[in-house]
Protein backbone atom coordinates (compact mmCIF):
# COMPACT_ATOMS: atom_id res chain seq x y z
CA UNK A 1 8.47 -8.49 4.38
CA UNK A 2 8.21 -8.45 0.32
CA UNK A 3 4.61 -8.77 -0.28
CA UNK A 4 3.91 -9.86 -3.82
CA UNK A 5 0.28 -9.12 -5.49
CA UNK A 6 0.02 -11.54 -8.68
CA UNK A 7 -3.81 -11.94 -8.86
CA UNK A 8 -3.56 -9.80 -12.20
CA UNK A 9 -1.60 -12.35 -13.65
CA UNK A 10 -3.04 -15.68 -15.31
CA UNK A 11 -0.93 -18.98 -15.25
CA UNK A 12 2.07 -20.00 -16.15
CA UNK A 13 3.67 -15.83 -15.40
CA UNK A 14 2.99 -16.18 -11.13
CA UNK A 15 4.68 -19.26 -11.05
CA UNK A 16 7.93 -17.62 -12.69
CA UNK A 17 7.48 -14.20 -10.83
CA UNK A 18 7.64 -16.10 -7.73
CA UNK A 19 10.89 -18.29 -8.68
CA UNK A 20 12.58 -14.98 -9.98
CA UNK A 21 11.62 -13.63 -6.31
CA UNK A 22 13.09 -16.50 -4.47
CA UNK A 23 16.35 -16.05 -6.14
CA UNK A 24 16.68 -12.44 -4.57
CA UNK A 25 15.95 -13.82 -1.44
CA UNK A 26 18.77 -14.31 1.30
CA UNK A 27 18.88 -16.70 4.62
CA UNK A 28 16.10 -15.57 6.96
CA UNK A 29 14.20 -13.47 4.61
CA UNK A 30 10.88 -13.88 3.60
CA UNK A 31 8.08 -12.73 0.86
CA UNK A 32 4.10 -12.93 0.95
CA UNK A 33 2.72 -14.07 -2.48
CA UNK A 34 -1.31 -13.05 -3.26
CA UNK A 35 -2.60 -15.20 -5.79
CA UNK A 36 -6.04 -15.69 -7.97
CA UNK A 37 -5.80 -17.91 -10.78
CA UNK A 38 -6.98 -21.31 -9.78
CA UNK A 39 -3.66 -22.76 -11.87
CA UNK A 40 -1.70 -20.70 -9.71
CA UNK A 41 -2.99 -21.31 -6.78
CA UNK A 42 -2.42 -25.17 -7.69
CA UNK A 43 1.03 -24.91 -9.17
CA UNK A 44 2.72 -22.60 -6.82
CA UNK A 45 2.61 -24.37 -3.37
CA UNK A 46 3.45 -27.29 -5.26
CA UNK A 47 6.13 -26.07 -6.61
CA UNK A 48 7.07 -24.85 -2.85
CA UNK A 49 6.76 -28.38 -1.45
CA UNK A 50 9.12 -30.18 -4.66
CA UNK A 51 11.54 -27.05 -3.87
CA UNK A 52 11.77 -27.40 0.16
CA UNK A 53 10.91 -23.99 0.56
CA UNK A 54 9.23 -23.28 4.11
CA UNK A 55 5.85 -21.82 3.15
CA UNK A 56 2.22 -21.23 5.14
CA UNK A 57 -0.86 -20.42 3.94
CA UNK A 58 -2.33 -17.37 5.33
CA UNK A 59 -5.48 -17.11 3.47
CA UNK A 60 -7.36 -19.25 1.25
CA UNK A 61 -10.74 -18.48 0.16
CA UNK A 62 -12.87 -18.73 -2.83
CA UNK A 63 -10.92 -15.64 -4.56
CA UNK A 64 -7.60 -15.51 -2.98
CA UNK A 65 -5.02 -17.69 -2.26
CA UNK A 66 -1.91 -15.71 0.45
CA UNK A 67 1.10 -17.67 0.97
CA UNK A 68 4.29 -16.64 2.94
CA UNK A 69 7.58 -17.92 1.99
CA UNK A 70 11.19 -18.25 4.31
CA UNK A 71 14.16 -18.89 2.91
């Protein structure tokens, strides 16, 4: 699994990182995507949802949001 560490990054730069990773991604494969900025953590899974991608939350707490995505 691809994990992918954005909490440097302020909003809108996670949000394309994480489309430019989905691209790469083939059937079955799937990435882990850290993220900090409370835009991020807003736009991302929603983004997820409006793009069918499978997705779970694997931790969300005050600083961090972790979501995994399948393709």
């Amino acid at each position: 699994m691809i994990i992918i560490d954005l909490t440097p990054y302020r909003c809108p730069l996670p949000l394309v990182k994480v489309k430019l990773a989905l691209k790469q991604l083939s059937t079955g494969d799937s990435i882990r995507v850290v993220l900090s900025d409370p835009g991020s953590r807003q736009d991302v899974p929603r983004y997820l949802k409006k793009a069918g991608y499978c997705h779970i939350v694997e931790q969300d707490n005050d600083s961090i949001l972790s979501i995994t995505v399948s393709k």
